[in-house]
Structure formats: C-alpha cells, structure tokens
Protein backbone atom coordinates (compact mmCIF):
# COMPACT_ATOMS: atom_id res chain seq x y z
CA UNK A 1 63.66 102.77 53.43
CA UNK A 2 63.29 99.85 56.35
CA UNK A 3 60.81 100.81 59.00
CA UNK A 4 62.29 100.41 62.53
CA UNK A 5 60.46 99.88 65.47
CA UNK A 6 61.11 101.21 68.81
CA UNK A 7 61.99 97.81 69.95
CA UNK A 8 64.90 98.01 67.29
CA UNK A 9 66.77 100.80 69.29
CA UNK A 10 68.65 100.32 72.78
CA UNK A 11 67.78 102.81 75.33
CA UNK A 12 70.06 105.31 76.77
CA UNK A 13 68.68 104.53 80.51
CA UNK A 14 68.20 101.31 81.42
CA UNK A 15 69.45 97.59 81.01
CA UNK A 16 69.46 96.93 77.36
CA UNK A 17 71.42 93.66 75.61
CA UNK A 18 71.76 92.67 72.13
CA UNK A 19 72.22 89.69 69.92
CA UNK A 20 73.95 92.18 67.14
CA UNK A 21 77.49 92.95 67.08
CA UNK A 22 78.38 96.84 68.20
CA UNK A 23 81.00 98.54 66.21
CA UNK A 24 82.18 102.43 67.33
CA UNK A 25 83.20 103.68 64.14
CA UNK A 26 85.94 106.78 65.97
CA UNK A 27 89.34 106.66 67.92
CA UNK A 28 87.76 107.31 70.68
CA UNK A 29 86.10 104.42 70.99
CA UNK A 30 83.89 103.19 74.65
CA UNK A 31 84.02 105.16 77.72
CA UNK A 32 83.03 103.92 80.93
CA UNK A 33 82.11 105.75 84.57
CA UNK A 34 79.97 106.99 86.23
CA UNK A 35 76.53 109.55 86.04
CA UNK A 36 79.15 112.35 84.72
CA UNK A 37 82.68 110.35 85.91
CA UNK A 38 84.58 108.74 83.50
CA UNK A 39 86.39 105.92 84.64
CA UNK A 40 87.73 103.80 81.68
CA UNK A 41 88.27 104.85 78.27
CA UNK A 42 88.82 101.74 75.17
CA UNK A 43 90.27 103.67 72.50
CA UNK A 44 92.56 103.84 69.43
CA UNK A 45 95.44 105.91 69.36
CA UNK A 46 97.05 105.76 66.06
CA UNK A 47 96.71 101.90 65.49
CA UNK A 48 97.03 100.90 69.20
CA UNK A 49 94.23 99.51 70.53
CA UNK A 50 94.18 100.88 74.64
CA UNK A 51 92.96 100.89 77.79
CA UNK A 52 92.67 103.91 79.82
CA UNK A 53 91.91 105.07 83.62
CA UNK A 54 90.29 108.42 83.07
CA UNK A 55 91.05 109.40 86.92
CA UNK A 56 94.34 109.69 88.33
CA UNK A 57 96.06 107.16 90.22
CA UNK A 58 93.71 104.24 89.82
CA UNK A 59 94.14 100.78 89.10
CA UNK A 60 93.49 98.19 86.41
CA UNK A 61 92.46 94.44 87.18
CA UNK A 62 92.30 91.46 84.39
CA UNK A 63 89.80 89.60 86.73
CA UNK A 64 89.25 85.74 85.73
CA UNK A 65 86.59 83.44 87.52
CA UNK A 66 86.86 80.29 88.94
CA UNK A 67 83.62 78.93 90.79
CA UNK A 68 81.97 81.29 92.56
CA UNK A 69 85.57 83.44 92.93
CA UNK A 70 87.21 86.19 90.88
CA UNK A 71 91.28 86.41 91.18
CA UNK A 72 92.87 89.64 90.17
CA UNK A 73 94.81 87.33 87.42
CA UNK A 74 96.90 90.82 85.82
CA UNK A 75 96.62 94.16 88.41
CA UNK A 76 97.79 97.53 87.50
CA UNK A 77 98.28 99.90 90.45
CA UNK A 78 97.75 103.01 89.28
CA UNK A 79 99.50 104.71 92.40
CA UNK A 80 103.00 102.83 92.20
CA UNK A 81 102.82 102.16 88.71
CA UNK A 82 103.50 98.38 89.42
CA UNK A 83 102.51 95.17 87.90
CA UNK A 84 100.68 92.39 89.66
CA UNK A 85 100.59 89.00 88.40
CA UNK A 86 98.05 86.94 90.45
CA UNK A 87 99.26 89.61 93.30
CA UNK A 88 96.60 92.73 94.28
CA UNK A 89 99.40 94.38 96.03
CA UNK A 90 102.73 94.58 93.84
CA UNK A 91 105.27 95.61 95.76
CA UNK A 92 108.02 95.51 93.01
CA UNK A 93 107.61 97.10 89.27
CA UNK A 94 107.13 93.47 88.52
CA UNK A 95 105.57 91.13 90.95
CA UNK A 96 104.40 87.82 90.51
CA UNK A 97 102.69 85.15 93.10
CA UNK A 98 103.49 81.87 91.64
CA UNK A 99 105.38 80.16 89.40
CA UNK A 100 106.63 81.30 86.21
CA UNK A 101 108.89 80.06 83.14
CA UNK A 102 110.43 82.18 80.59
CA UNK A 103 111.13 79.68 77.45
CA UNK A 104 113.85 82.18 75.42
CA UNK A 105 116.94 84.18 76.92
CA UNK A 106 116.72 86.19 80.12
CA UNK A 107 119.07 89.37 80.34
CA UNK A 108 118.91 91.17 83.70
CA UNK A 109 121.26 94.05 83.52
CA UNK A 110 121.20 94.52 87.51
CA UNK A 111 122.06 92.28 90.94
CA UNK A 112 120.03 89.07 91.06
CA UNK A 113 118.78 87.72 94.32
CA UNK A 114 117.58 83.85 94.59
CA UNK A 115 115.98 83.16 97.82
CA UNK A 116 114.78 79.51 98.92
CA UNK A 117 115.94 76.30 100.00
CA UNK A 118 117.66 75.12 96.07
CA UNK A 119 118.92 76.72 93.11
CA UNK A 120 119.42 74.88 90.03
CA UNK A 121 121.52 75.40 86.85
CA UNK A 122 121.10 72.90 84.33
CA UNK A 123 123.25 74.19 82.09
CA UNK A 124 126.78 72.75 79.96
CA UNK A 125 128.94 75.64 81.15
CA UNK A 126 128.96 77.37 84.84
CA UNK A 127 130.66 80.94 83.90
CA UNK A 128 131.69 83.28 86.74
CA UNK A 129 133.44 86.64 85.83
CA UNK A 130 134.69 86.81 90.16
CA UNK A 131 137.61 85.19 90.84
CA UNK A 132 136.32 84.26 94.22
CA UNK A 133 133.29 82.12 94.84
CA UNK A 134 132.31 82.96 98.66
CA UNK A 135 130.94 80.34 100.57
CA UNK A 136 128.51 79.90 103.80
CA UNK A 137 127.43 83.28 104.19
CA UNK A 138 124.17 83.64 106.16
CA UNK A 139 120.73 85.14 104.67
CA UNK A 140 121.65 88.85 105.38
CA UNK A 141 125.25 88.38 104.03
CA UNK A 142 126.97 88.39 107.48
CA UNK A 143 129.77 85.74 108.25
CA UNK A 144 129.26 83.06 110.62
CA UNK A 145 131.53 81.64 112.88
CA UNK A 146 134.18 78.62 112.33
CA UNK A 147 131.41 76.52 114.11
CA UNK A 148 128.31 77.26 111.62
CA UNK A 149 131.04 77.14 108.49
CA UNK A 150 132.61 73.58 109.60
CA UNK A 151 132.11 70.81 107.10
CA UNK A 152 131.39 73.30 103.95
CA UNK A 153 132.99 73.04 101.13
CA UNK A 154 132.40 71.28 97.70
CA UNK A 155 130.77 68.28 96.31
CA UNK A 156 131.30 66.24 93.22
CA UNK A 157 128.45 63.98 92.49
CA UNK A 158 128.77 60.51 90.93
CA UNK A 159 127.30 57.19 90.71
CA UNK A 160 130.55 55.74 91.77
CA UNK A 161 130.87 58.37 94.93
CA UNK A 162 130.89 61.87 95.72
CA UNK A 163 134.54 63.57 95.78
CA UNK A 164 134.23 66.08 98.30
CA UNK A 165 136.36 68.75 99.39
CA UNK A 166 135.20 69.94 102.94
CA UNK A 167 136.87 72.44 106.06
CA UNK A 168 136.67 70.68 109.11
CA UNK A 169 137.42 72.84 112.70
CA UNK A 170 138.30 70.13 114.08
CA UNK A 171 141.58 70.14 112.32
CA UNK A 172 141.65 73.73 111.10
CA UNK A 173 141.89 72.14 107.73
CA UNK A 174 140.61 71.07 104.14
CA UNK A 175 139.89 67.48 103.92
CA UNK A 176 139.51 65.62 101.02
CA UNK A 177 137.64 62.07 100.74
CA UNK A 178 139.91 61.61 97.50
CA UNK A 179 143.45 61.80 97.07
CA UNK A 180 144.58 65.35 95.75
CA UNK A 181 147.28 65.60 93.23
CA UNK A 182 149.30 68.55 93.64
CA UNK A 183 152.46 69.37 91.47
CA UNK A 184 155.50 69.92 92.80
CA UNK A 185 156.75 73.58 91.43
C-alpha cells in the first residue's frame, strides 16, 4: 500500500492545520469543549444538520468581524431561550437592534405596539375592524386634558391644500377649514 509518514497524521495534542478537506463520516459528527467538557456538539440528526450546547443553559453567538471588532451578529441565550439579532441581551423571544424589512406578508396573531415619532402605511386600503378610531392618547394610554387634546383632529393632504378637521377649546367645537356638507334627514 502507500507509505505514510508521521508528518502525514495530525496529532491529538497540539496545534495541528491542514490543507486537506476533513470529512466525519457518523451522525455524530464534531464535538467541542473542554479537557473532558463538552461544550458544542455539530451533528446530524436524521438529515438535519445541528448545532448543539452540550451544557445546560448556555448560549450560542454567530460572531462576524469588522476591523479589529467582533459583533454578536445572531445570539442565542440559552437561559431565556431568546433570540438576539445584533442584541447580546434579548429581552423579547425575538429581539432585534436595528433595522429590519420583511419583503412578503406579515401575520401577527397578537396586540401590536409601534413606538416612535412616525408610522407609515403606504398602502391602497386603510382597514379597521373598531368602529372607533381614538385619538390623542398619551404614551401610557392615559387621557389628557382639553388643553393637551386642542387642535387634534384630522388632516387631508393635497397639493391644492390640506382639508382639515380639528377640535379647538377655544370654542368647544370641531372646526373645519372646508365647508362640510351635511344632509338634511
């Protein structure tokens, strides 16, 4: 057969590389830790490729490198069982630091709560089941008073001028900067 050399095998002690490929020919795949520890397990299970912390209540980090810098770019908190995205310390099941854009459908089958200065719909149709669309309510969903509410109401943009509908205190009444039609019944 071929003759190998010692030189040919990688030693199971120190700092060894390769220019070969390495291919682990069982399900169970690469295990990583510590003298007798193991950490991190890369394995098959069925025909899922995995990732594995071997001791309870660890975490996972997808690290990527900018400069001299590492950035926890995907975190797995092994204690909460939350999801970081470019945030060490998810808070939510879900919790991303940035910006983000979904391109298809969103469904969220709970309450949704937008906070910021702006939201913006670009969208044909505006569909809201409640019959009632409250107004001026403050951050923690209090009412304020007549004096923080004056001058709210609603604005229709065009190039020609807004038509607004606003509640003045002044008057104790809706004013209108266009004349309103109303039927006689």
């Amino acid at each position: 057969g071929n003759i190998k050399e010692t030189n040919d095998f990688l030693s199971a002690n120190v700092d060894e590389e390769t220019t070969g490929s390495l291919l682990i020919k069982n399900s169970n795949g690469l295990t990583l830790g510590i003298q007798d520890n193991a950490y991190t397990s890369f394995k098959l299970l069925g025909t899922t490729t995995t990732i594995e912390n071997q001791q309870s209540g660890t975490d996972i980090a997808f690290r990527t490198k900018l400069g001299n810098r590492f950035n926890n770019a995907l975190y797995l908190d092994g204690q909460s069982q939350s999801v970081g995205i470019n945030n060490s310390s998810p808070e939510f099941d879900l919790d991303i630091t940035g910006d983000f854009r979904a391109t298809g459908d969103a469904v969220i089958d709970g309450s949704l709560t937008v906070k910021g200065d702006a939201s913006y719909f670009n969208v044909q149709t505006l569909q809201v089941q409640d019959k009632n669309i409250e107004l001026g309510l403050l951050d923690d969903s209090t009412e304020p008073d007549d004096d923080t509410v004056t001058s709210g109401g609603i604005t229709l943009r065009s190039s020609n001028g807004s038509k607004d509908l606003f509640w003045e205190q002044g008057t104790n009444s809706w004013t209108s900067n266009v004349n309103l039609d109303l039927l006689a019944s």
